[in-house]
PDB file of N, CA and C in Angstrom:
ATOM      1  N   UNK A   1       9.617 -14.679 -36.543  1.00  0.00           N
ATOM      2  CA  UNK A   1       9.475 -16.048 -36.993  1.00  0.00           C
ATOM      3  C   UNK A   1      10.880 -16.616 -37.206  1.00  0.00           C
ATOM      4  N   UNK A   2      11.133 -17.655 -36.617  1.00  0.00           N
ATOM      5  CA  UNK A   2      12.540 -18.202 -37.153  1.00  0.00           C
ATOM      6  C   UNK A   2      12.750 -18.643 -38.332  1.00  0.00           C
ATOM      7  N   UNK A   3      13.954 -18.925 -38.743  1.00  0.00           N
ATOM      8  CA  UNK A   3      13.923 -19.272 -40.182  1.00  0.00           C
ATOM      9  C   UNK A   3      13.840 -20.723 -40.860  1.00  0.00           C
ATOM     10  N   UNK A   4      13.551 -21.657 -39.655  1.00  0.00           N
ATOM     11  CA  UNK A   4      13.271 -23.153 -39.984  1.00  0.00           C
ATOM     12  C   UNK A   4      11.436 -22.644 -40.217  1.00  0.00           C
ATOM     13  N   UNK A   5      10.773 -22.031 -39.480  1.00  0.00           N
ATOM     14  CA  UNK A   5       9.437 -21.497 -39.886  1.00  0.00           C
ATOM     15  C   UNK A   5       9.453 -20.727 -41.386  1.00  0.00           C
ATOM     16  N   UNK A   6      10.407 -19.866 -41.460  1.00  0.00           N
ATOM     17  CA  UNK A   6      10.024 -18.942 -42.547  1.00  0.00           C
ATOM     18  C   UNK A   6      10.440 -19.874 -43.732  1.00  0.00           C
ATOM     19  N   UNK A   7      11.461 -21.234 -43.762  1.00  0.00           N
ATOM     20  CA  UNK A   7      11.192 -21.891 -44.826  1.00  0.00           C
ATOM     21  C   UNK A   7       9.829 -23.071 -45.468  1.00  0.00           C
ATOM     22  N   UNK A   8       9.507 -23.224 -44.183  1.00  0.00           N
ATOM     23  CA  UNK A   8       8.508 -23.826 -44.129  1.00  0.00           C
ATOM     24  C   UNK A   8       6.725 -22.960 -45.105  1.00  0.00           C
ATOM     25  N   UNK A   9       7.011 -21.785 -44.734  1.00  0.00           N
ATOM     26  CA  UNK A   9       5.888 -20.912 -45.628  1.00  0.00           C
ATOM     27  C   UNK A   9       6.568 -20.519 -46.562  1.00  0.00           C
ATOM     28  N   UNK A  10       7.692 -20.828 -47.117  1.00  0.00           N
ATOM     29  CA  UNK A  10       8.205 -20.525 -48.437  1.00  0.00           C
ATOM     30  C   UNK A  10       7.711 -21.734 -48.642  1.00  0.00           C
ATOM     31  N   UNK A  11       7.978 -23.347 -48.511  1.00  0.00           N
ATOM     32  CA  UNK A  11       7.614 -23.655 -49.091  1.00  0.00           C
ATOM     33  C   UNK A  11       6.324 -24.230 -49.610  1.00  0.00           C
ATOM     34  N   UNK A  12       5.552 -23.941 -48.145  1.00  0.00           N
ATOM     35  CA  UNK A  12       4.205 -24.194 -48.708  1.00  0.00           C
ATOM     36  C   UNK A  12       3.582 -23.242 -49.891  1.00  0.00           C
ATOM     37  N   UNK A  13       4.439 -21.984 -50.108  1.00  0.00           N
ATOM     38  CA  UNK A  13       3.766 -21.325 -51.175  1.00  0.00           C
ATOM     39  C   UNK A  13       3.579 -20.546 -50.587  1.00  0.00           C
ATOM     40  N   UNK A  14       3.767 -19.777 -49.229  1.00  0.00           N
ATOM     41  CA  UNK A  14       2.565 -18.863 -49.068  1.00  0.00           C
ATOM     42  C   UNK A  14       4.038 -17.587 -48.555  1.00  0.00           C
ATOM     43  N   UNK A  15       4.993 -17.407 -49.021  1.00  0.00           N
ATOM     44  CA  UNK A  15       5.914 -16.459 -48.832  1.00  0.00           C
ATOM     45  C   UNK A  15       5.391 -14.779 -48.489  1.00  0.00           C
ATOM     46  N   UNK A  16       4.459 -14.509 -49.630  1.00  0.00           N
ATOM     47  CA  UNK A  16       4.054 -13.360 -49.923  1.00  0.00           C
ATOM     48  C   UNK A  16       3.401 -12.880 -48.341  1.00  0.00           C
ATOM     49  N   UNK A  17       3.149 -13.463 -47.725  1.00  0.00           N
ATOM     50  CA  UNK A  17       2.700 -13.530 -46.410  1.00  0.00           C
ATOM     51  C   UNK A  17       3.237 -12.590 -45.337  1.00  0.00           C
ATOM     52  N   UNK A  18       4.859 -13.233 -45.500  1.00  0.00           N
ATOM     53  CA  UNK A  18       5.650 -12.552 -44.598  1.00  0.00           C
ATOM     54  C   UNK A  18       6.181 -11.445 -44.773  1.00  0.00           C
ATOM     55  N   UNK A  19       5.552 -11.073 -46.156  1.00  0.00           N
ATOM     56  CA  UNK A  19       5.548  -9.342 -46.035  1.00  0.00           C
ATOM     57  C   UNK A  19       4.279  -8.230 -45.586  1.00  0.00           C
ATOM     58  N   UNK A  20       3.586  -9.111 -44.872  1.00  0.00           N
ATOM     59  CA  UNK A  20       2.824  -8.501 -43.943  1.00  0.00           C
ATOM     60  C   UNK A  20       2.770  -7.890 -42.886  1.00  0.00           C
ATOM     61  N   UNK A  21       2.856  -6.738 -42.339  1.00  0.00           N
ATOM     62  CA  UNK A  21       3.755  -6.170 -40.949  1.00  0.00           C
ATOM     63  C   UNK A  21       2.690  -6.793 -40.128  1.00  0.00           C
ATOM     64  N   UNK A  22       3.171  -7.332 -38.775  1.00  0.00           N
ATOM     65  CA  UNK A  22       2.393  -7.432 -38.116  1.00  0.00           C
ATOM     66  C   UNK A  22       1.860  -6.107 -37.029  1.00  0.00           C
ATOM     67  N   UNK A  23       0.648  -6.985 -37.045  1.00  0.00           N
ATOM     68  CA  UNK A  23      -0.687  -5.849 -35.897  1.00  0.00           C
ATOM     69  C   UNK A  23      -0.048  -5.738 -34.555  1.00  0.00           C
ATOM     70  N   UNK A  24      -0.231  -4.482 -34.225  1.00  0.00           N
ATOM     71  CA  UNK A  24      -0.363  -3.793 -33.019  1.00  0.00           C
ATOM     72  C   UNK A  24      -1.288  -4.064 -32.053  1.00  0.00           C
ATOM     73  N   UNK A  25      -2.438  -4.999 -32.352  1.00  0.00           N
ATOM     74  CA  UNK A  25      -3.470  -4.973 -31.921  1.00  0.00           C
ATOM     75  C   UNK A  25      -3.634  -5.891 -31.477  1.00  0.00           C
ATOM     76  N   UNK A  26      -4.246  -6.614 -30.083  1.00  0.00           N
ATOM     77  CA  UNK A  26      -4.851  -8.095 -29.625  1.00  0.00           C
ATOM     78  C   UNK A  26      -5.684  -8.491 -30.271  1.00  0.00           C
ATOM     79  N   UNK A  27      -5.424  -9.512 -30.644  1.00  0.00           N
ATOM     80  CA  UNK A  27      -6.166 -10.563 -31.285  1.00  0.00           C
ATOM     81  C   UNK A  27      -7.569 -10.882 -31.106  1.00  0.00           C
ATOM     82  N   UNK A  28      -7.879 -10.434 -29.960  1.00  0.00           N
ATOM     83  CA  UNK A  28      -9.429 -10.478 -29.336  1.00  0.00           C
ATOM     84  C   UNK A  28     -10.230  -9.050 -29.378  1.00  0.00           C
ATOM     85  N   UNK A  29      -9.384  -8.151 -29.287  1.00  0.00           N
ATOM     86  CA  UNK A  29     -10.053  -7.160 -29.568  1.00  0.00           C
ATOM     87  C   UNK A  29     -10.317  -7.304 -31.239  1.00  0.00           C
ATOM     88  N   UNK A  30      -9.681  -7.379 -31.945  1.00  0.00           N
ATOM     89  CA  UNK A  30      -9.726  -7.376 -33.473  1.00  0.00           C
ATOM     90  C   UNK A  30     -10.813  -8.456 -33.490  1.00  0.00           C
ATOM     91  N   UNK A  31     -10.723  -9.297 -32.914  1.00  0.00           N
ATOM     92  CA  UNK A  31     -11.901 -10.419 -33.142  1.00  0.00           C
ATOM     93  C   UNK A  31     -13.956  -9.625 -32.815  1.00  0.00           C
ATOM     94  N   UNK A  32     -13.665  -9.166 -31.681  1.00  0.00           N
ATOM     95  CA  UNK A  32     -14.664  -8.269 -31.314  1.00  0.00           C
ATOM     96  C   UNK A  32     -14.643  -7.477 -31.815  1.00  0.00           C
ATOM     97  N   UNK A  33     -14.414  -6.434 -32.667  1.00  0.00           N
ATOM     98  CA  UNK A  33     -14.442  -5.118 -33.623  1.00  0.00           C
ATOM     99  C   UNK A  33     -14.628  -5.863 -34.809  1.00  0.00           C
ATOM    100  N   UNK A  34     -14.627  -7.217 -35.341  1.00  0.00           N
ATOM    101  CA  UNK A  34     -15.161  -7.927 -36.543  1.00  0.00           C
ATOM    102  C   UNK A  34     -16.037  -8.053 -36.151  1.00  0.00           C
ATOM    103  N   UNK A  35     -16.541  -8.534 -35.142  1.00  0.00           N
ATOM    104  CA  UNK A  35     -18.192  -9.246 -34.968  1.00  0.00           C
ATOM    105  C   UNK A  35     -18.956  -8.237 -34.701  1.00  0.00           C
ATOM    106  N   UNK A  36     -18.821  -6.935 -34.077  1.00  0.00           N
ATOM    107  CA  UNK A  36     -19.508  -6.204 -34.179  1.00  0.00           C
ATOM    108  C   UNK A  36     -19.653  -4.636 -35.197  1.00  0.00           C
ATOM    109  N   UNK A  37     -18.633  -5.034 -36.374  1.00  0.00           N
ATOM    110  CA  UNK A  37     -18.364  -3.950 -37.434  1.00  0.00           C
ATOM    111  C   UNK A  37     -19.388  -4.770 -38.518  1.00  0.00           C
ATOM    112  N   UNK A  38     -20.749  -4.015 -38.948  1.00  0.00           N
ATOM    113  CA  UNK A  38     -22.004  -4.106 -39.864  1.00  0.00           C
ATOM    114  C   UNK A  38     -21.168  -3.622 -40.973  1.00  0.00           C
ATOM    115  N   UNK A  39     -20.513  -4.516 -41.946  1.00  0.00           N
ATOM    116  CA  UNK A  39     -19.668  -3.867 -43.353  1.00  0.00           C
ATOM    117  C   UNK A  39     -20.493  -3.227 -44.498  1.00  0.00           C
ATOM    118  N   UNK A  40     -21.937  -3.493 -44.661  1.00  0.00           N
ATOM    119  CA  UNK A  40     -23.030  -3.216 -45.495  1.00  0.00           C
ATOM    120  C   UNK A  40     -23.531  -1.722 -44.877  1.00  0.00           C
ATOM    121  N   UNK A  41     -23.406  -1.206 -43.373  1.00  0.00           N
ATOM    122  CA  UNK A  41     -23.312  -0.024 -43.408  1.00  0.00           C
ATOM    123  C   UNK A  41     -22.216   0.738 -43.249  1.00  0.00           C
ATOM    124  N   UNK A  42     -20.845   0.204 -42.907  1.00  0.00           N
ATOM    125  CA  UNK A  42     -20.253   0.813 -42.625  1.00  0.00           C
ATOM    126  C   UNK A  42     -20.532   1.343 -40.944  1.00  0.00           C
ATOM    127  N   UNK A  43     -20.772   0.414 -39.733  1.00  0.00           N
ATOM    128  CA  UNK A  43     -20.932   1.073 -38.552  1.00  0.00           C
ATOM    129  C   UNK A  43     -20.502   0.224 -37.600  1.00  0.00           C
ATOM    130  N   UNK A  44     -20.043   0.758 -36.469  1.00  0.00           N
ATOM    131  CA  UNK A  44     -19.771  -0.440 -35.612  1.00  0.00           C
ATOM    132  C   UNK A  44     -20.603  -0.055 -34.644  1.00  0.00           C
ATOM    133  N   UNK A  45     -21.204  -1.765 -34.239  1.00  0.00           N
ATOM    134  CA  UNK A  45     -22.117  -1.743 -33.463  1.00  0.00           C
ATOM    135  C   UNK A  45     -21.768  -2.385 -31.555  1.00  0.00           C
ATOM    136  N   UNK A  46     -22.102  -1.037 -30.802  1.00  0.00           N
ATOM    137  CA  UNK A  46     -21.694  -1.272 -29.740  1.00  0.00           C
ATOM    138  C   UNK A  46     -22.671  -1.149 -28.710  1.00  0.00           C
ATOM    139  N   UNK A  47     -22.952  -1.729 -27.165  1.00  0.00           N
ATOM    140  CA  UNK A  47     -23.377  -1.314 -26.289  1.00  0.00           C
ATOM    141  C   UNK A  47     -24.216   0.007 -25.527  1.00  0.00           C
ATOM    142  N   UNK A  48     -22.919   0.926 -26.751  1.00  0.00           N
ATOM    143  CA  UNK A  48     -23.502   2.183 -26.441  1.00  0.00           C
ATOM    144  C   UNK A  48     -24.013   3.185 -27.619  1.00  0.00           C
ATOM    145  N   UNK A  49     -24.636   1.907 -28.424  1.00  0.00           N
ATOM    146  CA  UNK A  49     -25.233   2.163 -29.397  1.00  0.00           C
ATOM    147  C   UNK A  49     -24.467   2.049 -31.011  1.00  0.00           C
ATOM    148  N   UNK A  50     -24.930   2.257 -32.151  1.00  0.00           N
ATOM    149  CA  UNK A  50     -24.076   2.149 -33.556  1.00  0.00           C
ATOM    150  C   UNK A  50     -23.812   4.042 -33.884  1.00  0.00           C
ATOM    151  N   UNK A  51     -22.600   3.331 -34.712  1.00  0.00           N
ATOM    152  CA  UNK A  51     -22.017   4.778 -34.600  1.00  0.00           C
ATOM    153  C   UNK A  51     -20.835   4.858 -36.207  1.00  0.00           C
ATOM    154  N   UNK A  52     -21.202   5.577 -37.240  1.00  0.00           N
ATOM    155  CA  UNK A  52     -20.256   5.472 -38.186  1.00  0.00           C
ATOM    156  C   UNK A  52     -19.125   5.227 -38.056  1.00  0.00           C
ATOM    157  N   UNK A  53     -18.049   4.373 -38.880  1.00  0.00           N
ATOM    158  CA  UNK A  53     -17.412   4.412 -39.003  1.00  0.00           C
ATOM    159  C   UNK A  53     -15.961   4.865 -40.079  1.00  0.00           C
ATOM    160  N   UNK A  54     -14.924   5.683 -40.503  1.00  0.00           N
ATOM    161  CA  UNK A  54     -14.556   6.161 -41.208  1.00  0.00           C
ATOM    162  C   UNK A  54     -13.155   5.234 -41.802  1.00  0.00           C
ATOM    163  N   UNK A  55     -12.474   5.189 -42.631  1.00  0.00           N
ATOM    164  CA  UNK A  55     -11.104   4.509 -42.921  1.00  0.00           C
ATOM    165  C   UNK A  55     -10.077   5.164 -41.849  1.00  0.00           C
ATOM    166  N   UNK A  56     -10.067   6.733 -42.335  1.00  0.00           N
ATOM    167  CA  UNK A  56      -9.118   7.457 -41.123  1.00  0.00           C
ATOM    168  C   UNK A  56      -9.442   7.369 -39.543  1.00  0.00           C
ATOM    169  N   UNK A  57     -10.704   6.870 -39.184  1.00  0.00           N
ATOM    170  CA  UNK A  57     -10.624   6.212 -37.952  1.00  0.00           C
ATOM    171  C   UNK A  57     -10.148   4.915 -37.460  1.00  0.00           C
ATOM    172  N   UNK A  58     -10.688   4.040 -38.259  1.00  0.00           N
ATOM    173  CA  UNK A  58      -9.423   2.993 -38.199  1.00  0.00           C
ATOM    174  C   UNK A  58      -8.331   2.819 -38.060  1.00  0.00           C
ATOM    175  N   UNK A  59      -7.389   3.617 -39.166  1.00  0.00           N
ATOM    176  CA  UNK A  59      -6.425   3.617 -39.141  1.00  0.00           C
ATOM    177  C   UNK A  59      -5.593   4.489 -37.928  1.00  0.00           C
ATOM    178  N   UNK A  60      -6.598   5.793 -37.259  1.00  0.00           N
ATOM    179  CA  UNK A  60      -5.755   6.526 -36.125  1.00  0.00           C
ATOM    180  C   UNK A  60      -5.807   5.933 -35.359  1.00  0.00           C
ATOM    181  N   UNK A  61      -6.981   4.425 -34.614  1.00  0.00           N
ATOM    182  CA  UNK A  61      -7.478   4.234 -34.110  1.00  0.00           C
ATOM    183  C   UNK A  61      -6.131   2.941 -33.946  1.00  0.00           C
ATOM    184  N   UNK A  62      -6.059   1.849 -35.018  1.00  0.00           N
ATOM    185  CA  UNK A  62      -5.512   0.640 -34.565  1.00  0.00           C
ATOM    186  C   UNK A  62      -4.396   0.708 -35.368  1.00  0.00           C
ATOM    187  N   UNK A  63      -3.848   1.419 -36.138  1.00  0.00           N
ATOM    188  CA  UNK A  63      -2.771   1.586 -37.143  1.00  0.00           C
ATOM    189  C   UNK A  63      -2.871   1.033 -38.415  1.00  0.00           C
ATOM    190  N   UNK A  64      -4.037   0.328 -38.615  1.00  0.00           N
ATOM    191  CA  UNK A  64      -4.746  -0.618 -39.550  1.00  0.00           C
ATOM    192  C   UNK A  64      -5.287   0.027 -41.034  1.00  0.00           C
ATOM    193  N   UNK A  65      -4.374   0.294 -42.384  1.00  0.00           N
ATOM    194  CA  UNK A  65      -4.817   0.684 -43.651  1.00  0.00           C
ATOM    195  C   UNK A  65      -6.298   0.182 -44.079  1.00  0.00           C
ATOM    196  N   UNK A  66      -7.512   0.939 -43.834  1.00  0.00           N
ATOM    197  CA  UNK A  66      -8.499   0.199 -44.549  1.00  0.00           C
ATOM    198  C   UNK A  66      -9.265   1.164 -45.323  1.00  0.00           C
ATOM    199  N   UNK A  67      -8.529   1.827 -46.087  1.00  0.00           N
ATOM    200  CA  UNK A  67      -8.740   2.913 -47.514  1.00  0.00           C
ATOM    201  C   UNK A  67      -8.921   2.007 -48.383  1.00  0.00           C
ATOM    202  N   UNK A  68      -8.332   0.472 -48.560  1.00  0.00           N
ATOM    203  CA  UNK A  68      -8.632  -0.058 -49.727  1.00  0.00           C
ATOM    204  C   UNK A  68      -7.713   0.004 -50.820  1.00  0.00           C
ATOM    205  N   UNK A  69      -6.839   0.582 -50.342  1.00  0.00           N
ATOM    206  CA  UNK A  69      -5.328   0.740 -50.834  1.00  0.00           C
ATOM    207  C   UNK A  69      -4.635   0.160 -50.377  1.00  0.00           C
ATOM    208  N   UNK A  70      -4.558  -1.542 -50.394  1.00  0.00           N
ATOM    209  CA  UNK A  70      -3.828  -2.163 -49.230  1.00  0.00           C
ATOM    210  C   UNK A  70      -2.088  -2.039 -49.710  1.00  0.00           C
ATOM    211  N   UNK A  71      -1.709  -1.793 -50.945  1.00  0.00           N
ATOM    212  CA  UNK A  71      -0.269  -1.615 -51.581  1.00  0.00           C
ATOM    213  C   UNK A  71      -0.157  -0.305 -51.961  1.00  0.00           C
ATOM    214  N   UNK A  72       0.714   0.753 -50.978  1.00  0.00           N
ATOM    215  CA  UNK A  72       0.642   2.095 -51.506  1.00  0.00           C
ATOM    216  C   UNK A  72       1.706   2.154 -52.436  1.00  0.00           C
ATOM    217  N   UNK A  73       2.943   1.049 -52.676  1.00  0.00           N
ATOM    218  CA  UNK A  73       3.809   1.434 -53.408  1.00  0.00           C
ATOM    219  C   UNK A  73       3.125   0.179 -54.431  1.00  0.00           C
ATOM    220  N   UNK A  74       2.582   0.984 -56.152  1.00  0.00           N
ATOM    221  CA  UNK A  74       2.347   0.650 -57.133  1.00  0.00           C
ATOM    222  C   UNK A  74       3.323  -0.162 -57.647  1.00  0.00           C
ATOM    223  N   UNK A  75       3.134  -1.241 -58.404  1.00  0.00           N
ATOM    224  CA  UNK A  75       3.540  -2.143 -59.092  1.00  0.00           C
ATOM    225  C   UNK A  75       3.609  -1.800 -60.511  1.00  0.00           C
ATOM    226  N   UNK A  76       4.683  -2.058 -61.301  1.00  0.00           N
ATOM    227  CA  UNK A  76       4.723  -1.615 -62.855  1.00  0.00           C
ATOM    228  C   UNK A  76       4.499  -2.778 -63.265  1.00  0.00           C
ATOM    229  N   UNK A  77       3.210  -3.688 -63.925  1.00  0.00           N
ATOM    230  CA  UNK A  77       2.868  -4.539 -64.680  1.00  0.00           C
ATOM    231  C   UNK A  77       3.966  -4.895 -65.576  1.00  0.00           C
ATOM    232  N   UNK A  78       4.462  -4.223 -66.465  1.00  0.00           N
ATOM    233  CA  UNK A  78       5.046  -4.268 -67.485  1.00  0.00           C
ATOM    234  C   UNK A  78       6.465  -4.739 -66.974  1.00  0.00           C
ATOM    235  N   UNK A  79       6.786  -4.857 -65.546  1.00  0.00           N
ATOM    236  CA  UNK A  79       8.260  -4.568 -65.432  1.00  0.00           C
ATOM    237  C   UNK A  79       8.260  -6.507 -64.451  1.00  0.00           C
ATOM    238  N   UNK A  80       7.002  -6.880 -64.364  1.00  0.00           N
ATOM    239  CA  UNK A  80       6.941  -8.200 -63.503  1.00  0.00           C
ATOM    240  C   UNK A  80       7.788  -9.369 -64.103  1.00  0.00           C
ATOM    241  N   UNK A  81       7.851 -10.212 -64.076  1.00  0.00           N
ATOM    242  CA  UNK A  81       8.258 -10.906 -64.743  1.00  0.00           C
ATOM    243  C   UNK A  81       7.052 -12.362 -65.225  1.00  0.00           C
ATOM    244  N   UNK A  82       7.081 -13.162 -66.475  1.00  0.00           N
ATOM    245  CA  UNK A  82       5.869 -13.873 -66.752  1.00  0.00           C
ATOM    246  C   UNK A  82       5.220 -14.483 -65.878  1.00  0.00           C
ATOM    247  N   UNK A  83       5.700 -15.303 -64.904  1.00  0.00           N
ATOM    248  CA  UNK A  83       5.110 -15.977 -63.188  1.00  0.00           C
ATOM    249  C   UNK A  83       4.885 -14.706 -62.828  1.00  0.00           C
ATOM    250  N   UNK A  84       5.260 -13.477 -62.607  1.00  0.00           N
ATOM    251  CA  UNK A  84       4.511 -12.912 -61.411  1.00  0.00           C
ATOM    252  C   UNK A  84       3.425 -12.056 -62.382  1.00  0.00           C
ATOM    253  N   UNK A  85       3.795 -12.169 -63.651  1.00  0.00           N
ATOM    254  CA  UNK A  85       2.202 -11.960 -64.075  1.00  0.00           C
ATOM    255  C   UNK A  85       0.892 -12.538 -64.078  1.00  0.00           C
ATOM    256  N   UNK A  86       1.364 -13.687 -64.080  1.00  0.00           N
ATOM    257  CA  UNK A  86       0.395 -14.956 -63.840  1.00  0.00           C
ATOM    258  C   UNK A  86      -0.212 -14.433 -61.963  1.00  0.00           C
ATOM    259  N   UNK A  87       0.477 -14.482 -61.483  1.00  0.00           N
ATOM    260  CA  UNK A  87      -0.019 -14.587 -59.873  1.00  0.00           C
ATOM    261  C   UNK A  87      -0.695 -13.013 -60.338  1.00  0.00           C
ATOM    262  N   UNK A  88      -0.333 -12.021 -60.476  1.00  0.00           N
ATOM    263  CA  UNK A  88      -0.850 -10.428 -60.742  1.00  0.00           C
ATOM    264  C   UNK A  88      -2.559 -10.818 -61.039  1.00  0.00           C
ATOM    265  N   UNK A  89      -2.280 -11.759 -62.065  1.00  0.00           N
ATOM    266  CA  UNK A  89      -3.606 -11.645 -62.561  1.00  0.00           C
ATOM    267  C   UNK A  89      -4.656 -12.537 -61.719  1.00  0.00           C
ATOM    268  N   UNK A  90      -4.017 -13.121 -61.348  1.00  0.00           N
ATOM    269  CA  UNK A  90      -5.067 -14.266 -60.621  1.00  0.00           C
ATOM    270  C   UNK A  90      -5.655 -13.883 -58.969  1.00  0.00           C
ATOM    271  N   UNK A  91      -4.865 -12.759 -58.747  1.00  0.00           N
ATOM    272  CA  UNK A  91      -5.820 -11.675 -57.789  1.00  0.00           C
ATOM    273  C   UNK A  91      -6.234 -10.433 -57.558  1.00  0.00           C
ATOM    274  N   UNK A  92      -5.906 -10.245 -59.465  1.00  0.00           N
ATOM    275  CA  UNK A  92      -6.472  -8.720 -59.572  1.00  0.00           C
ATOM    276  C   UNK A  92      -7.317  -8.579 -59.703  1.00  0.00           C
ATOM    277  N   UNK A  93      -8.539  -7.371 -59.018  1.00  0.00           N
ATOM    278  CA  UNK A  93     -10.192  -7.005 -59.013  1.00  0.00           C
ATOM    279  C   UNK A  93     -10.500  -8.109 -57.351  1.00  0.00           C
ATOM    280  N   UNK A  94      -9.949  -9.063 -56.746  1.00  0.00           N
ATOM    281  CA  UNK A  94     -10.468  -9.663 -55.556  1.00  0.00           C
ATOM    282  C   UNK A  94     -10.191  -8.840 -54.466  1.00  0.00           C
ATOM    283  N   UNK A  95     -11.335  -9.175 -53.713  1.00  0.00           N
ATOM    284  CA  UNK A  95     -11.358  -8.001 -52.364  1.00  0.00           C
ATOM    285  C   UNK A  95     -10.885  -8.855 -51.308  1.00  0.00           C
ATOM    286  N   UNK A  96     -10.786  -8.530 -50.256  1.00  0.00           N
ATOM    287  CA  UNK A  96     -10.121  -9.216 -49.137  1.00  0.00           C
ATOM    288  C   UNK A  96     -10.616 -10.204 -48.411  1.00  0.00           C
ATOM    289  N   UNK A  97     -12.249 -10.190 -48.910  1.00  0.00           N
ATOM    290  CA  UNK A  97     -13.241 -10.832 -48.684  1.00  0.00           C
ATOM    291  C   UNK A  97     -12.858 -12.329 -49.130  1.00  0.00           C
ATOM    292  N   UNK A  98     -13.371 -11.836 -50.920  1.00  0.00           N
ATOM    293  CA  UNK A  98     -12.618 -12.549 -51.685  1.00  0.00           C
ATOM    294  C   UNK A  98     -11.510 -13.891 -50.929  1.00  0.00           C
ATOM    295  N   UNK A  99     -10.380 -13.495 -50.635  1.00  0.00           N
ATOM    296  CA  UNK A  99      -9.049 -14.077 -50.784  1.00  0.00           C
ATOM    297  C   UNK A  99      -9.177 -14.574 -49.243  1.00  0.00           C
ATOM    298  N   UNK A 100      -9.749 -14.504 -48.202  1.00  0.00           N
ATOM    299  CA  UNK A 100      -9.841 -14.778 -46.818  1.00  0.00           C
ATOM    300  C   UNK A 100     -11.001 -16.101 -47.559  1.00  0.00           C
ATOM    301  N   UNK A 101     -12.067 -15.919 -47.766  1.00  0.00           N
ATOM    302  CA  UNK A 101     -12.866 -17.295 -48.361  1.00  0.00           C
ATOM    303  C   UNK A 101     -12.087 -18.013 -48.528  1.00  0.00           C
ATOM    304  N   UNK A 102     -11.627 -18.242 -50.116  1.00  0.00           N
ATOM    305  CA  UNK A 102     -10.582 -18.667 -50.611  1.00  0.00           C
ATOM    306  C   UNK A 102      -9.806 -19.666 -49.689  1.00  0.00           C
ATOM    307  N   UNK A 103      -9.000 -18.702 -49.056  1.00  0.00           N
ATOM    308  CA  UNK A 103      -7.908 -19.448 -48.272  1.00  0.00           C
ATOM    309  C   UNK A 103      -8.449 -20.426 -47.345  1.00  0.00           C
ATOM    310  N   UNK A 104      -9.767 -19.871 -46.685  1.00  0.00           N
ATOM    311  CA  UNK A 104     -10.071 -20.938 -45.700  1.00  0.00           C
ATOM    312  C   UNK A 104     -11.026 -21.738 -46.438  1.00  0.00           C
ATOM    313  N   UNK A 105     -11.038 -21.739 -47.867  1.00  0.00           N
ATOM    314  CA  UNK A 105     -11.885 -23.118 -48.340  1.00  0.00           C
ATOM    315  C   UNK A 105     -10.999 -24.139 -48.863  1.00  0.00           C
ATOM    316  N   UNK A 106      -9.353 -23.818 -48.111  1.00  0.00           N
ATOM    317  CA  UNK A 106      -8.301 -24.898 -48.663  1.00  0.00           C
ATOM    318  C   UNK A 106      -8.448 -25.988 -47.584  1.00  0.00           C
ATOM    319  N   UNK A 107      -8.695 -27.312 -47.927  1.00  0.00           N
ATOM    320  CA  UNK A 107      -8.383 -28.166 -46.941  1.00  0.00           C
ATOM    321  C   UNK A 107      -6.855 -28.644 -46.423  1.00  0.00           C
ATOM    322  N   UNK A 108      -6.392 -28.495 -44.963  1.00  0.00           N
ATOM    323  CA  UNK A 108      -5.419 -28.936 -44.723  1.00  0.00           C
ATOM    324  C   UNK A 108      -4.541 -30.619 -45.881  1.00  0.00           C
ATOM    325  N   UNK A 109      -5.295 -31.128 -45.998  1.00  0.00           N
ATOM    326  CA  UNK A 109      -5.314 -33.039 -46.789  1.00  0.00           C
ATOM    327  C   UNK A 109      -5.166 -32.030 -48.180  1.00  0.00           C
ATOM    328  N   UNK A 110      -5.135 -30.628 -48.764  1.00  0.00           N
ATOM    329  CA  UNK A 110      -5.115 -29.995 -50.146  1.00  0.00           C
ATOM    330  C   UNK A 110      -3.274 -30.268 -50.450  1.00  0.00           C
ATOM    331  N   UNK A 111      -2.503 -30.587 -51.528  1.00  0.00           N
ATOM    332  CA  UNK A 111      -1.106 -29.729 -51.656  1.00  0.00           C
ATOM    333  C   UNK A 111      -1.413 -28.259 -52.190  1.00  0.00           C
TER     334      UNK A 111
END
């Protein structure tokens, strides 16, 4: 991302972003492995039938953390500072579910 972009998501707020590594993965395939991954069983459903799915398959599979541990290096609460306690709290216990809603129930016309 250049850095006339990367100020631009600083300043819309959304910084925390660009510490996201990006995917290995096409965009369409990931799109098709959503539409056909059943999250209530845990299976992905294919052509050649449904078939469990595991976290460590995922992850050998697309390089993709989905243990649910999305931050392996822990955060010391105590050591944040008062703003980033405020943000700490305002998405602690939300699932990814959660925070993907969220985001896309912001209207562009929102500051």
């Amino acid at each position: 991302m250049s850095e006339a972009k990367k100020a631009i998501v600083r300043e819309l707020g959304f910084a925390g972003l660009m510490h996201i590594p990006p995917l290995r993965v096409h965009h369409k395939l990931l799109k098709e492995l959503a539409n056909s991954f059943k999250l209530g069983k845990n299976t992905l459903e294919t052509s050649y039938g449904s078939f469990k799915v595991k976290p460590s398959t995922i992850w050998a599979a697309l390089g993709l953390n989905a243990s649910g541990d999305l931050f392996p290096e822990k955060v010391s609460y105590k050591e944040l500072s008062e703003e980033n306690k405020q943000i700490f709290r305002r998405f602690q216990g939300k699932t990814l579910k959660n925070l993907t809603d969220e985001m896309m129930s912001i209207g562009v016309e929102n500051e």
